[in-house]
C-alpha atoms as a PDB file:
ATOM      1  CA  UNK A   1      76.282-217.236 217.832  1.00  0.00           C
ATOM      2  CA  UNK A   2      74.601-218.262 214.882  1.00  0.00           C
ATOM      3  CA  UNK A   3      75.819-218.630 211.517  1.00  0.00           C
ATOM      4  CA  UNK A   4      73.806-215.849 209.995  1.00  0.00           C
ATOM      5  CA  UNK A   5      74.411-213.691 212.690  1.00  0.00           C
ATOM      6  CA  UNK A   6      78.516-214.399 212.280  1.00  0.00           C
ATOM      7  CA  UNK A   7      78.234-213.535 208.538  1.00  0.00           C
ATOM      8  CA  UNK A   8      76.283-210.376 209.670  1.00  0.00           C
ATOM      9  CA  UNK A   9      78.977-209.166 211.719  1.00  0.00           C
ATOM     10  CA  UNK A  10      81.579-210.093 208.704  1.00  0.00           C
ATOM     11  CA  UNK A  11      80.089-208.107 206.726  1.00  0.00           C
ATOM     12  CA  UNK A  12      79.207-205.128 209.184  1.00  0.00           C
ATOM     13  CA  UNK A  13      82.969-205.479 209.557  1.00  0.00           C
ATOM     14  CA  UNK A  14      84.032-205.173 205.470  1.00  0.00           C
ATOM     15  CA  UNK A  15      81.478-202.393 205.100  1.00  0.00           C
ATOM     16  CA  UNK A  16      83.751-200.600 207.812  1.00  0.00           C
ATOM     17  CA  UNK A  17      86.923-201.403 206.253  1.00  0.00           C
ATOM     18  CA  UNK A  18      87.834-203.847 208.855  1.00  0.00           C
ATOM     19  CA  UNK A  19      90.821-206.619 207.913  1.00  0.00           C
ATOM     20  CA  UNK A  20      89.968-209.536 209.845  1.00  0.00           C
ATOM     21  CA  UNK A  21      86.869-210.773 208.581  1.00  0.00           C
ATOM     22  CA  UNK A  22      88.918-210.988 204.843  1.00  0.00           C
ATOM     23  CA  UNK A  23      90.855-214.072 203.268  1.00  0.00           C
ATOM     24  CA  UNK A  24      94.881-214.284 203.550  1.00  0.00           C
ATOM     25  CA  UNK A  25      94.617-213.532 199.922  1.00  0.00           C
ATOM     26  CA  UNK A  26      92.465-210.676 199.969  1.00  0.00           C
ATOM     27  CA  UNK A  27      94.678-208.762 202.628  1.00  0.00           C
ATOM     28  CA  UNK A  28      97.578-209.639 200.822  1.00  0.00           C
ATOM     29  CA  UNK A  29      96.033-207.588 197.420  1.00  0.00           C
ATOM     30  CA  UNK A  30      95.191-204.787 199.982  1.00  0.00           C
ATOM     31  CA  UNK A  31      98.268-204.400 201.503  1.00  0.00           C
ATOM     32  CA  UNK A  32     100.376-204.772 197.901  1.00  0.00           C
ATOM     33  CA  UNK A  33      97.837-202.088 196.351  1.00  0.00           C
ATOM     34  CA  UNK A  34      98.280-199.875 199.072  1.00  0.00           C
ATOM     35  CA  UNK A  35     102.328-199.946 199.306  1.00  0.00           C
ATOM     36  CA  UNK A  36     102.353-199.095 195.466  1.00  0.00           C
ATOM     37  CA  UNK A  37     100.154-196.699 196.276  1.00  0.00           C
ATOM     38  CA  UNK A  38     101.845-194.905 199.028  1.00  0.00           C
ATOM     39  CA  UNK A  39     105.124-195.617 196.685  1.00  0.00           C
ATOM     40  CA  UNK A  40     104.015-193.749 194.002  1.00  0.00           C
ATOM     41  CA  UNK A  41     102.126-190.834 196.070  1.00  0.00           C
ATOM     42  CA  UNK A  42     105.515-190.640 197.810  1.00  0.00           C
ATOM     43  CA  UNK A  43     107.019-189.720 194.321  1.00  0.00           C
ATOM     44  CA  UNK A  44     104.145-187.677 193.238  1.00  0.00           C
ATOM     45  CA  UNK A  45     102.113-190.336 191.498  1.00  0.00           C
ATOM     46  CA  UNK A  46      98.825-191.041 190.716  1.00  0.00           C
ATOM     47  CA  UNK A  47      97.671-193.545 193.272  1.00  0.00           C
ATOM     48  CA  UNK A  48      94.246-193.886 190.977  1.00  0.00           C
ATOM     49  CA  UNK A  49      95.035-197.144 189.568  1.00  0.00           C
ATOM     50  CA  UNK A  50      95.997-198.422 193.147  1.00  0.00           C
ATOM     51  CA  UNK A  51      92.876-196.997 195.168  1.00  0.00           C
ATOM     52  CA  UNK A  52      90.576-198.588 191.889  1.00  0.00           C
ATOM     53  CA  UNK A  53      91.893-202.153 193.178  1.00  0.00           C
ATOM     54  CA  UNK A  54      91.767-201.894 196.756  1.00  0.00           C
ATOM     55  CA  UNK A  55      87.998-200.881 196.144  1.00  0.00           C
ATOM     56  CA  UNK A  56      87.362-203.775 193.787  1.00  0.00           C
ATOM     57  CA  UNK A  57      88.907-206.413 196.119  1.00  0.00           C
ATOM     58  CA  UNK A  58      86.467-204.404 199.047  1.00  0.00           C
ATOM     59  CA  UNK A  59      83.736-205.290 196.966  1.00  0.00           C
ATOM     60  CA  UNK A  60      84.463-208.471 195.755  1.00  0.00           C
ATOM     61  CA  UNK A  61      85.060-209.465 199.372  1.00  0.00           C
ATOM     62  CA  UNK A  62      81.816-208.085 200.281  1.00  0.00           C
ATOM     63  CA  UNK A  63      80.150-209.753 197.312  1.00  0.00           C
ATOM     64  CA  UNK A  64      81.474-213.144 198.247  1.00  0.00           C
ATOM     65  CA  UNK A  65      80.571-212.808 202.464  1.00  0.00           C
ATOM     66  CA  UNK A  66      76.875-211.652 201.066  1.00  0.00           C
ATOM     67  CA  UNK A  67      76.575-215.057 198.820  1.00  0.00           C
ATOM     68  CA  UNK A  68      77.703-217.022 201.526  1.00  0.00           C
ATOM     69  CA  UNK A  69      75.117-215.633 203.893  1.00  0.00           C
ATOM     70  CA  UNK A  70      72.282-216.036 200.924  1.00  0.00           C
ATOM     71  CA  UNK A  71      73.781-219.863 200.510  1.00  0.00           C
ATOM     72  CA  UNK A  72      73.402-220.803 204.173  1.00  0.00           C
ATOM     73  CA  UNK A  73      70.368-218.841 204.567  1.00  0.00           C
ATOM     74  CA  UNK A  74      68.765-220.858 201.825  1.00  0.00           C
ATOM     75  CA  UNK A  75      69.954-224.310 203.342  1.00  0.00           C
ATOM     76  CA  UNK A  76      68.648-223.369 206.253  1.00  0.00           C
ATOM     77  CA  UNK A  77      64.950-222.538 204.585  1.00  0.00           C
ATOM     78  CA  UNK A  78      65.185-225.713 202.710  1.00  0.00           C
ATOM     79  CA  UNK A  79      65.855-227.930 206.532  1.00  0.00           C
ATOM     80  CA  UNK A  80      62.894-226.204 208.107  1.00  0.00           C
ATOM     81  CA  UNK A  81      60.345-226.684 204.650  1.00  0.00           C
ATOM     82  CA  UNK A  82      61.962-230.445 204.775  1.00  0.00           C
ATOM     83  CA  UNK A  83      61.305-230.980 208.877  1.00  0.00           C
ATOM     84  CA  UNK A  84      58.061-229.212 208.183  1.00  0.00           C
ATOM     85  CA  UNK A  85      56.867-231.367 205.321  1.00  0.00           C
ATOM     86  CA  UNK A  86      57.916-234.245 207.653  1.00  0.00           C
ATOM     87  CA  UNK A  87      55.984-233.521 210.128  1.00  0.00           C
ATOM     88  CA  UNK A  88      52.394-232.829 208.241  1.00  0.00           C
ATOM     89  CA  UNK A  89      52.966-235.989 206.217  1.00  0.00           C
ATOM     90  CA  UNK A  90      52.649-238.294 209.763  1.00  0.00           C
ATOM     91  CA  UNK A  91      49.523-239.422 210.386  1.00  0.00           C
ATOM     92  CA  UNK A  92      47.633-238.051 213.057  1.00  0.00           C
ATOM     93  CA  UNK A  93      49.472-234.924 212.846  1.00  0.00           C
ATOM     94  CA  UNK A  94      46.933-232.664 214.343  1.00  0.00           C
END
């Protein structure tokens, strides 16, 4: 599988809430927001605060898989112009 492909399914994976494509630090934010949260629904709380920052660390993790995949894609584009260039600049190319 390539790269690009791997960071597709990632983030096909975050879009659909899915845990494993996230760091040990973000599922540690998501699992702490969402025990307060089911703490204080469980003493008839608002859980706003707590749903606000399971979203943001959902987007920031999304946000960060979707740079990574722009990064690589870019190195990627540079090797190819770089072989490319190589290439015409031989003599007797064509």
């Amino acid at each position: 599988m390539s790269k690009l492909r791997k960071y597709e399914k990632q983030l096909a994976a975050i879009r659909g809430r899915e845990m494993w494509p996230l760091t040990a630090a973000e599922r540690a934010r998501i699992t702490r927001d969402a025990t307060i949260g089911a703490a204080k629904a469980g003493r008839s709380g608002s859980t706003t605060a707590a749903d606000r920052r399971i979203e943001e660390t959902w987007r920031k993790a999304e946000q960060r898989l979707e740079a990574e995949r722009a990064a690589l894609a870019a190195k990627e584009a540079a090797e190819v112009a770089a072989k490319a260039a190589a290439k015409t600049s031989r003599k007797g190319w064509w």
